[in-house]
Protein backbone atom coordinates (compact mmCIF):
# COMPACT_ATOMS: atom_id res chain seq x y z
CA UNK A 1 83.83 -6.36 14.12
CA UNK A 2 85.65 -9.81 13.08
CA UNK A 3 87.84 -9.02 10.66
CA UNK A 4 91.04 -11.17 9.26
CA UNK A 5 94.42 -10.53 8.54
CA UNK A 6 94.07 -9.86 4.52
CA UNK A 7 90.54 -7.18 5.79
CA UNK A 8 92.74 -5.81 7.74
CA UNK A 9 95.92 -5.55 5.58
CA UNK A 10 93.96 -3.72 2.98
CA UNK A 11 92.73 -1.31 5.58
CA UNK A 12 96.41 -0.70 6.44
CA UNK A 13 97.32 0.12 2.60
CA UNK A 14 94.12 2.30 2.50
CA UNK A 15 95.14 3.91 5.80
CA UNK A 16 98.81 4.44 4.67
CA UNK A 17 97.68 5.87 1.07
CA UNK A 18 95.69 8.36 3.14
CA UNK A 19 98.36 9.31 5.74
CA UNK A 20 100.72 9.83 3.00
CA UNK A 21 98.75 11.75 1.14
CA UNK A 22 98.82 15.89 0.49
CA UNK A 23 95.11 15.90 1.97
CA UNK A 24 96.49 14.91 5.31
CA UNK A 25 99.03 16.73 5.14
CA UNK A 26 96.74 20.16 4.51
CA UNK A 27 98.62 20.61 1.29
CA UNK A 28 96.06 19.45 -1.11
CA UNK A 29 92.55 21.75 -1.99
CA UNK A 30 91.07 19.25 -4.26
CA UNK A 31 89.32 16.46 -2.75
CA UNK A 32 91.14 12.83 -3.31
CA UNK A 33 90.25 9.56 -3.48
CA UNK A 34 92.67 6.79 -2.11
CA UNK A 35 91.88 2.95 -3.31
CA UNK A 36 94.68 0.31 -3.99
CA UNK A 37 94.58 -2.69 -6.69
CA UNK A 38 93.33 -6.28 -5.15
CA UNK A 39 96.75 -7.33 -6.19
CA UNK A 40 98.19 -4.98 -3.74
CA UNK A 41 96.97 -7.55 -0.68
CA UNK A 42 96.71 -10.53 -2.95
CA UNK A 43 98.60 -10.82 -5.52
CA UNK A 44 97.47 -13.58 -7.95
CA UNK A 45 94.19 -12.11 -7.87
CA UNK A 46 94.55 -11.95 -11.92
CA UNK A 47 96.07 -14.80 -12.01
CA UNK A 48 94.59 -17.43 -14.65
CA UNK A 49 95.61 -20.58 -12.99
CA UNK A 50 94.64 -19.29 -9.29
CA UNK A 51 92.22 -21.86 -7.68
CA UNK A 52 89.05 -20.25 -8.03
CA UNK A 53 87.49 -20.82 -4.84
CA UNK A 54 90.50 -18.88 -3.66
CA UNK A 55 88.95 -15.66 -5.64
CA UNK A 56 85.90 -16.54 -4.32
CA UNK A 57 86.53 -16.40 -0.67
CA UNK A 58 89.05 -13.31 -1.30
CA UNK A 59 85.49 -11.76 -3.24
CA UNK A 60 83.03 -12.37 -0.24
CA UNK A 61 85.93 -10.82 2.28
CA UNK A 62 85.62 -7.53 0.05
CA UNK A 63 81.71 -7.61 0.36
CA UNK A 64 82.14 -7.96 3.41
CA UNK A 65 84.05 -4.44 4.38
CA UNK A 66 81.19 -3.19 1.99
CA UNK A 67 78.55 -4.11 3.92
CA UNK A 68 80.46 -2.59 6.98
CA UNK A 69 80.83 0.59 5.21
CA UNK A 70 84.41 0.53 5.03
CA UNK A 71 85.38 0.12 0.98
CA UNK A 72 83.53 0.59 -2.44
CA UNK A 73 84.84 -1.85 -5.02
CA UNK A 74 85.36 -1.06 -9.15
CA UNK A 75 83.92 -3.95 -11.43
CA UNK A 76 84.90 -4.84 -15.13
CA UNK A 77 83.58 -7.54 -16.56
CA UNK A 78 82.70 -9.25 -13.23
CA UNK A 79 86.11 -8.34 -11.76
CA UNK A 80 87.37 -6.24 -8.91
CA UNK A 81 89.73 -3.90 -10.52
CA UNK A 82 90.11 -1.21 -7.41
CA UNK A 83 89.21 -1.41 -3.81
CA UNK A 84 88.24 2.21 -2.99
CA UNK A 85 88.44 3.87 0.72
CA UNK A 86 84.81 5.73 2.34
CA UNK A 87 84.79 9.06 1.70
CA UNK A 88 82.59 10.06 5.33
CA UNK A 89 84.44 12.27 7.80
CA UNK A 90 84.57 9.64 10.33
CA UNK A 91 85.81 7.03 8.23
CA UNK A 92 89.75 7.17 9.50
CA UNK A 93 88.68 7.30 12.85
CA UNK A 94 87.19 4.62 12.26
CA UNK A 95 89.60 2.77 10.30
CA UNK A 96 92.24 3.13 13.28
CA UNK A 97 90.13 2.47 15.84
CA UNK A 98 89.36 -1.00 14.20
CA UNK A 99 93.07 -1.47 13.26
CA UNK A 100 94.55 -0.33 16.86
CA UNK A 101 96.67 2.20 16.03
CA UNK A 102 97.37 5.85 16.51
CA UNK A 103 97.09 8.78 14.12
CA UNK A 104 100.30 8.98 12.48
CA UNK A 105 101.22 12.95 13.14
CA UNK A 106 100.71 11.62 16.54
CA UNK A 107 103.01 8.98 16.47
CA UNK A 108 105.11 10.83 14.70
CA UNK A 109 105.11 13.37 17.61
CA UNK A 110 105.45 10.48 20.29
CA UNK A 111 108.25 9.25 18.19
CA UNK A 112 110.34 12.38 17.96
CA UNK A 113 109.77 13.35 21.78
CA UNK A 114 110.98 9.57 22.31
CA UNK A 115 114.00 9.65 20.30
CA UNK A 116 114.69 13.24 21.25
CA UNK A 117 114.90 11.93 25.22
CA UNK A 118 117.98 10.58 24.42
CA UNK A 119 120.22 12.78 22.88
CA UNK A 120 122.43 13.11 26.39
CA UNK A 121 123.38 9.57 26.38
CA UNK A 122 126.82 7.48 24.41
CA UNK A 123 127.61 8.87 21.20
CA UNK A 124 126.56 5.59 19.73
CA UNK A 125 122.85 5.93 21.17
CA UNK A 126 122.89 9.68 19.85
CA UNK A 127 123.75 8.71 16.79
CA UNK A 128 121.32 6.27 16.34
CA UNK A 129 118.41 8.29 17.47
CA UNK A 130 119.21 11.17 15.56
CA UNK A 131 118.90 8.55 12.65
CA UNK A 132 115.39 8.07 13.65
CA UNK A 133 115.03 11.54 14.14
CA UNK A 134 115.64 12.67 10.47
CA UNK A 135 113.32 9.52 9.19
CA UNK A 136 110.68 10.52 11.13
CA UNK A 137 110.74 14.48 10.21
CA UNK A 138 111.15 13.33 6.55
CA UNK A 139 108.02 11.39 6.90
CA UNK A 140 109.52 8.04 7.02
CA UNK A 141 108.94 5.51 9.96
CA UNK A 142 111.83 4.72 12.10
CA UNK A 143 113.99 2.26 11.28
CA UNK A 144 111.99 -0.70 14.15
CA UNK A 145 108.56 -0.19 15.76
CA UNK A 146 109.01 2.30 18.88
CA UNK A 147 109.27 -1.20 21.72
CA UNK A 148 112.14 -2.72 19.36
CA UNK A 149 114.01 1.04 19.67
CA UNK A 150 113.29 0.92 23.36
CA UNK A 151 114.94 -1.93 24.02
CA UNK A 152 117.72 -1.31 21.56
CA UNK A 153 118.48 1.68 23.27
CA UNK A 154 118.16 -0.07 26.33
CA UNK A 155 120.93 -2.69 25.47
CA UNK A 156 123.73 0.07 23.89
CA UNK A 157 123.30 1.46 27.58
CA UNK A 158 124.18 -1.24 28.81
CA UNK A 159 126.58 -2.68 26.64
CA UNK A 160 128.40 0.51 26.13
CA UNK A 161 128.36 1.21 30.15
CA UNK A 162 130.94 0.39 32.49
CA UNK A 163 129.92 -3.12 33.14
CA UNK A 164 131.51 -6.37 35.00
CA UNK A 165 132.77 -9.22 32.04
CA UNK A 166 128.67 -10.99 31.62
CA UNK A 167 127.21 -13.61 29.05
CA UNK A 168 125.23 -13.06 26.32
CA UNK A 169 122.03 -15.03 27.80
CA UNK A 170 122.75 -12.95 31.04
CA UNK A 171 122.38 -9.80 29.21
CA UNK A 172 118.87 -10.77 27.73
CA UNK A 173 117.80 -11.73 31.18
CA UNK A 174 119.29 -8.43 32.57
CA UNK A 175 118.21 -6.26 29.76
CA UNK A 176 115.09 -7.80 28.39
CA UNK A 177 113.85 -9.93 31.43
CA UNK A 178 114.01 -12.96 28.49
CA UNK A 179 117.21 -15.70 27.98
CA UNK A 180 116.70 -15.95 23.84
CA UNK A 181 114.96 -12.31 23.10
CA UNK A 182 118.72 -10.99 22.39
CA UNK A 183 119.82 -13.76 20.68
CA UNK A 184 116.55 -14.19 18.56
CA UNK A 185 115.55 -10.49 18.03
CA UNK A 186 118.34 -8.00 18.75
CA UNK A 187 122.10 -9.45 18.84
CA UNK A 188 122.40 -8.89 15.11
CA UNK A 189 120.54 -5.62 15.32
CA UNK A 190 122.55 -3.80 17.89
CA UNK A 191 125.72 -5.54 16.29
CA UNK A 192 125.24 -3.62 13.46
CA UNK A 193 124.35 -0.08 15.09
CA UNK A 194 127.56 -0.49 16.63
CA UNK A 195 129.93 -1.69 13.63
CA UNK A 196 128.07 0.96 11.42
CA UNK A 197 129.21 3.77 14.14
CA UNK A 198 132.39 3.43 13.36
CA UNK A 199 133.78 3.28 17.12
CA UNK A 200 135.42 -0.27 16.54
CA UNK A 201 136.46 0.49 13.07
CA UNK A 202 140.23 -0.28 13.97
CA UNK A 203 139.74 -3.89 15.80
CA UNK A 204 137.38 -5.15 13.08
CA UNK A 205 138.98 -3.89 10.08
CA UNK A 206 140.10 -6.80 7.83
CA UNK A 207 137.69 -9.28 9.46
CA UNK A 208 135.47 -10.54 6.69
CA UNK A 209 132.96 -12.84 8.59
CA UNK A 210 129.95 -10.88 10.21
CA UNK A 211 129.85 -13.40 12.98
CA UNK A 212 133.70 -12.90 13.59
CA UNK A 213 132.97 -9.13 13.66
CA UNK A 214 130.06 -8.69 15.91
CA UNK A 215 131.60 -11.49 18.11
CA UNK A 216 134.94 -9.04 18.49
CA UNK A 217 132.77 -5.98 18.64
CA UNK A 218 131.17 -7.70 21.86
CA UNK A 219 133.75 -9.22 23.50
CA UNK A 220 136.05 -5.82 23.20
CA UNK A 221 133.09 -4.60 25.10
CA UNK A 222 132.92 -7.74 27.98
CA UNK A 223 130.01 -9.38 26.52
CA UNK A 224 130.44 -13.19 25.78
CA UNK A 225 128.99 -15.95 24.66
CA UNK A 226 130.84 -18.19 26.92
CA UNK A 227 132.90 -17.14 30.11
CA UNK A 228 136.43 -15.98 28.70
CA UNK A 229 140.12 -17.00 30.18
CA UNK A 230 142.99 -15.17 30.38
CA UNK A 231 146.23 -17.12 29.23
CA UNK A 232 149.52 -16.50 31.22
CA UNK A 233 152.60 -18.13 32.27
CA UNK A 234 156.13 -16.90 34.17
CA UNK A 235 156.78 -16.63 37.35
CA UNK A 236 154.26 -14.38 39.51
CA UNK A 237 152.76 -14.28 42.97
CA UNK A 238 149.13 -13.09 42.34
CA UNK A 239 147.28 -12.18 45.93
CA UNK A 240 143.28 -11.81 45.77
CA UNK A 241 141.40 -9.38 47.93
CA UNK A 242 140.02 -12.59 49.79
CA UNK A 243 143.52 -13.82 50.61
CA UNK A 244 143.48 -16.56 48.13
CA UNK A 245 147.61 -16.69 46.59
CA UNK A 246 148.39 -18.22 43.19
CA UNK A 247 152.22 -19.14 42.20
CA UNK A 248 152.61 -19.34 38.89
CA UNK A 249 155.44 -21.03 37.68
CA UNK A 250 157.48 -20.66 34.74
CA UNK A 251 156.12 -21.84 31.29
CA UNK A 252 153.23 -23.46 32.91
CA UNK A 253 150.51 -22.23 31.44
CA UNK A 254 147.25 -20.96 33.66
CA UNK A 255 144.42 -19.99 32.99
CA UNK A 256 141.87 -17.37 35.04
CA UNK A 257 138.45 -16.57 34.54
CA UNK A 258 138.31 -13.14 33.31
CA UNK A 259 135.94 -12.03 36.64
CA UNK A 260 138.80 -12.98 38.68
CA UNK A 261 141.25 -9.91 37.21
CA UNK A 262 138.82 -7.94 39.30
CA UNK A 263 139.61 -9.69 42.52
CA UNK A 264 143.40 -9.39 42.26
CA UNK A 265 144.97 -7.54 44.88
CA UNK A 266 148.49 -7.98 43.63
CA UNK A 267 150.12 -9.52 41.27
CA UNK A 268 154.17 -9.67 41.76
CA UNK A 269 155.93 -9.90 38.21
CA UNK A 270 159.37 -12.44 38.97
CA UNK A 271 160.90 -12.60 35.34
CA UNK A 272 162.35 -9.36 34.10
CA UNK A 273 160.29 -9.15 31.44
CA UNK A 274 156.31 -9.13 30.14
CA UNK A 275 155.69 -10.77 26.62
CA UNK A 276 151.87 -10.00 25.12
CA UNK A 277 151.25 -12.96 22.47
CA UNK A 278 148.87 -12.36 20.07
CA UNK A 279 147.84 -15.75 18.84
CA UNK A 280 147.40 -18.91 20.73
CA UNK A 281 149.92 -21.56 19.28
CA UNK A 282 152.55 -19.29 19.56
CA UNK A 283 151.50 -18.91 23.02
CA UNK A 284 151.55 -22.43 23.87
CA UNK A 285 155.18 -22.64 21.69
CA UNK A 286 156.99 -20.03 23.22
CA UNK A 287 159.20 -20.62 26.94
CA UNK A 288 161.57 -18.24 28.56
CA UNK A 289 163.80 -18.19 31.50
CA UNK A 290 163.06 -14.87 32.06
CA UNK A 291 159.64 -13.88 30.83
CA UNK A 292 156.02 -13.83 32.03
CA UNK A 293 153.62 -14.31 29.10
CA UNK A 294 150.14 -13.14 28.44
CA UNK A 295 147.73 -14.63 25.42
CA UNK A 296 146.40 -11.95 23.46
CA UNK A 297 144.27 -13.26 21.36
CA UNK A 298 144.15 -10.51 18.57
CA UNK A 299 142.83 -7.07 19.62
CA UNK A 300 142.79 -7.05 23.93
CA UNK A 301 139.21 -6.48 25.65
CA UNK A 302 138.84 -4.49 28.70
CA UNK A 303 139.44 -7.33 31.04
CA UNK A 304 143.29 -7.72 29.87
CA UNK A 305 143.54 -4.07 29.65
CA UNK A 306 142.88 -3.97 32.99
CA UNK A 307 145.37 -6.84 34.22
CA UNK A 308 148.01 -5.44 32.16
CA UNK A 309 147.50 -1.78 33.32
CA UNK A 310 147.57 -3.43 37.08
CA UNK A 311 151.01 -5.30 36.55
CA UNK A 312 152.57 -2.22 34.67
CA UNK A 313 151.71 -0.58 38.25
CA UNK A 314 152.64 -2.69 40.80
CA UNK A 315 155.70 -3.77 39.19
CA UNK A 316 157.22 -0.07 38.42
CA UNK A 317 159.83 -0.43 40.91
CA UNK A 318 161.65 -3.31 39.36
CA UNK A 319 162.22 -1.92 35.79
CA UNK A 320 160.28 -4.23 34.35
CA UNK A 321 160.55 -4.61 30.16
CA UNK A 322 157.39 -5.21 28.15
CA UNK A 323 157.66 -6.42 24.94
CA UNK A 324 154.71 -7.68 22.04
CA UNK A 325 154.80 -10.51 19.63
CA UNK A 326 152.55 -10.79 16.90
CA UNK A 327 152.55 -11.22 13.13
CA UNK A 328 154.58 -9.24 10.89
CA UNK A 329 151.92 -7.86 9.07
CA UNK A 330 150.23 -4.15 9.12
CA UNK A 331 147.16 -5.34 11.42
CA UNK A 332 150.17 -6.99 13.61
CA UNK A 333 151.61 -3.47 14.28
CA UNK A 334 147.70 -2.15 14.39
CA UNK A 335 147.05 -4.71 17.49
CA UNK A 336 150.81 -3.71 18.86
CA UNK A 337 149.99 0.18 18.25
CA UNK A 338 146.35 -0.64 20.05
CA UNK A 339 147.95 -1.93 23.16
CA UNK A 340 150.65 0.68 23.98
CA UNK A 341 147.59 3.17 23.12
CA UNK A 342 145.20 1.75 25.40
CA UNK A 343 147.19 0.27 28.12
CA UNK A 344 149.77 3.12 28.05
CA UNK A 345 152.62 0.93 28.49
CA UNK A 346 155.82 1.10 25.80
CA UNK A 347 155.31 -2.38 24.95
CA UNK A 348 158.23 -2.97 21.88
CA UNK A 349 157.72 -5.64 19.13
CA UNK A 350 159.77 -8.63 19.52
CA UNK A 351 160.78 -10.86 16.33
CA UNK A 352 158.39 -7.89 14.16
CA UNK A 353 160.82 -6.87 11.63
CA UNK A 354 162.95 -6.97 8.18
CA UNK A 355 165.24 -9.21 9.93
CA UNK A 356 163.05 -12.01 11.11
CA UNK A 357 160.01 -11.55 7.91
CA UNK A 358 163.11 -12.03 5.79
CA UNK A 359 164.83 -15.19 7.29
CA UNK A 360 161.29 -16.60 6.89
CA UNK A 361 160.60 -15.09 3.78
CA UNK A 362 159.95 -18.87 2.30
CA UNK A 363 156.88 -19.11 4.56
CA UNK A 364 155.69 -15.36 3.52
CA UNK A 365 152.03 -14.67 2.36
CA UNK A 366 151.07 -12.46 -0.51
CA UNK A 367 149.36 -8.68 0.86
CA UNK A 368 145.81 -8.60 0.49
CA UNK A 369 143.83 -5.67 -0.66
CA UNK A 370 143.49 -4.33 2.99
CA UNK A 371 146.79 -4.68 3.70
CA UNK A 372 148.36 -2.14 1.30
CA UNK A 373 145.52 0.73 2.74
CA UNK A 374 147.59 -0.13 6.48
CA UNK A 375 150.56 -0.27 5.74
CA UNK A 376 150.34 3.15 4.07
CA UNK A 377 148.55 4.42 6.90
CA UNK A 378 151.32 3.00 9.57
CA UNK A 379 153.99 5.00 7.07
CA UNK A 380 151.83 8.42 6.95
CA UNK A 381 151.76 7.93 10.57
CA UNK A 382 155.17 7.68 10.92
CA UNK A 383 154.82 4.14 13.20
CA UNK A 384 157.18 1.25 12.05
CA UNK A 385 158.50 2.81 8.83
CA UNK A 386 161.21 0.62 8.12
CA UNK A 387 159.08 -2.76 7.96
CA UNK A 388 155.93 -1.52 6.73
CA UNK A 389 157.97 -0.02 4.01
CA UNK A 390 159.51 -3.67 3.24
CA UNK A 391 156.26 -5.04 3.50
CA UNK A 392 154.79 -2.91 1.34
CA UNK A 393 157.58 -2.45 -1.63
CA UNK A 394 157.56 -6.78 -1.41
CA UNK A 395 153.59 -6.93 -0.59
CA UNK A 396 154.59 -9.99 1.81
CA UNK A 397 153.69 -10.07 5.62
CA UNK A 398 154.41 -13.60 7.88
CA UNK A 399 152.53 -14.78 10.51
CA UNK A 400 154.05 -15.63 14.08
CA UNK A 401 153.86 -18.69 13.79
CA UNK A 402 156.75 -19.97 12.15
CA UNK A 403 158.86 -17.79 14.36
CA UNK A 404 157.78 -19.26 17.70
CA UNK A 405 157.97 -22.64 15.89
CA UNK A 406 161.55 -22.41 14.20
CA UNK A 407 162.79 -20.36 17.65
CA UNK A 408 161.18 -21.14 21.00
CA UNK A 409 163.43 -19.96 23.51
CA UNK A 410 162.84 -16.71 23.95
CA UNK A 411 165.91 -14.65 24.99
CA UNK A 412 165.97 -10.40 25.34
């Protein structure tokens, strides 16, 4: 049997009417009809200025399912007013056989035992299928068809996994055997599963721009859409496993593929002091005699987390000081408090106080509405009281910028 997309589509509607119904359910004794309005598959049906061989053709495709046995039509006045489903016992047997799909307490059933598979995996998967879970046993379809979950589930495994630093087309090869499917079909989906989880609420909190936050949510997690660099200069020896020896020297910048941080074997710290620089023209502003200094670049990702964490170690031994400079504003001291957290080095905040935010208080922005929510939180917290106080009694913060410009050198 031939049928077209609209035969089919009202099919579907009959189909769903039925499956929704108290008679499938077995909570219905009296026997129901199901039928749907010809506007309910096309929808200027009634419409006076519709091109009337339109009607026509959309007429002899409903005579046609009636002369297959599969719909009764309602008439007034020489117009279709309901399209009404067979009332035979083998009729939605029929119906799915013809439309390719399973009954639904079936698929239901597959659904649930699908979903349910995965309840041992990252909180973020759990989370998400117990979503599903609780559509499903309120008699609501899954949020995607059951392949589009599969592979969903497939890439937060991934993603979420202990992985080496890899590009976003490499991941839709890797994951879904396809360069543009993850791009084209998924990034934005699994983006959202994982800002909605609430895992990276601190790192995107204030960001505005979806694409900004789904970028940051992947690239915290060493997925990128380009390869990434890591900034640094100061003096340092750095020793891969393959023999290969870098010498940085001082205040010339470098910069390293993040895959290389892997490949370090050692990397000997010369300045008596580490500087972390949150954004990039101060980076490229700020010299020292006596410091080695690492771009940022807002929250760190893994891959600096991991070169930090390495030069904290090897470098023990020589007292090494480790300092942060970043804006003086509360996400400033949120990206500060997220490094000493996650790196577990004391890093201190360098030019981040009343002092410098009020020498520069000419170049001082107003607070924003998510500023005064942090800054109360750093206080309840009890984490830089005195200028998140003075922040918040002025509602001004000051970005780094002017600091590194107006004062270069930097001297501890």
């Amino acid at each position: 049997m031939n049928l077209n997309s609209r035969q089919k589509l009202i099919l579907e509607k009959l189909l769903h009417k039925y499956e929704s119904s108290k008679t499938y359910k077995g909570e219905n004794s009296v026997r129901q009809t199901f039928s749907i309005l010809p506007t309910d598959v096309y929808p200027k049906y009634n419409d006076d200025f519709e091109d009337v061989n339109l009607i026509e053709d959309f007429e002899k495709e409903l005579k046609n399912l009636e002369s297959e046995n599969l719909i009764s039509t309602e008439s007034r006045d020489r117009h279709i007013v309901k399209i009404i489903a067979n009332s035979t016992d083998d009729y939605w047997p029929k119906v799915r056989n013809i439309l390719g799909v399973k009954e639904r307490k079936l698929q239901q059933q597959e659904e649930l035992d699908f979903f349910r598979s995965f309840l041992s995996k990252n909180s973020v998967i759990v989370d998400f299928c117990k979503t599903q879970i609780s559509r499903i046993e309120a008699d609501k379809k899954a949020a995607y068809p059951l392949e589009e979950s599969a592979n969903i589930i497939n890439l937060l495994d991934y993603i979420l996994s202990d992985h080496p630093e890899i590009l976003e087309r490499e991941l839709s090869i890797e994951v879904l055997h396809d360069s543009k499917k993850w791009e084209k079909i998924y990034r934005t989906k699994v983006c959202k599963i994982l800002q909605e989880s609430g895992s990276f609420h601190e790192i995107i909190d204030g960001l505005e721009e979806t694409k900004e936050i789904y970028d940051t949510i992947l690239e915290n997690l060493n997925v990128y859409k380009n390869p990434s660099y890591i900034y640094f200069k100061g003096n340092a020896k750095i020793k891969f496993a393959d023999g290969r020896i870098i010498n940085v020297a001082q205040n010339k910048a470098l910069a390293l593929p993040s895959t290389e941080v892997s490949a370090i074997d050692e990397i000997d710290i010369l300045n008596k002091s580490v500087m972390t620089v949150e954004n990039l023209t101060s980076f490229n502003r700020v010299r020292g005699t006596n410091v080695f200094f690492l771009y940022l670049s807002g929250y760190h990702n893994s891959v600096k987390q991991i070169l930090l964490k390495k030069i904290f170690d090897q470098n023990q031994h020589k007292n090494v000081s480790y300092y942060h400079f970043g804006d003086i504003d509360p996400d400033g001291f949120y990206i500060l408090e997220n490094l000493r957290k996650k790196t577990g080095i004391d890093f201190k905040p360098y030019c981040m106080d009343v002092e410098n935010l009020e020498k520069y208080r000419n170049y001082a922005k107003p607070f924003e509405s998510n500023d005064f929510k942090k800054a109360e939180s750093l206080i309840a917290l009890e984490k830089y009281v005195d200028i998140a106080t003075y922040m918040l009694n002025n509602k001004v913060k000051l970005e780094q910028e002017i600091i590194s410009w107006m004062n270069p050198e930097i001297s501890i």
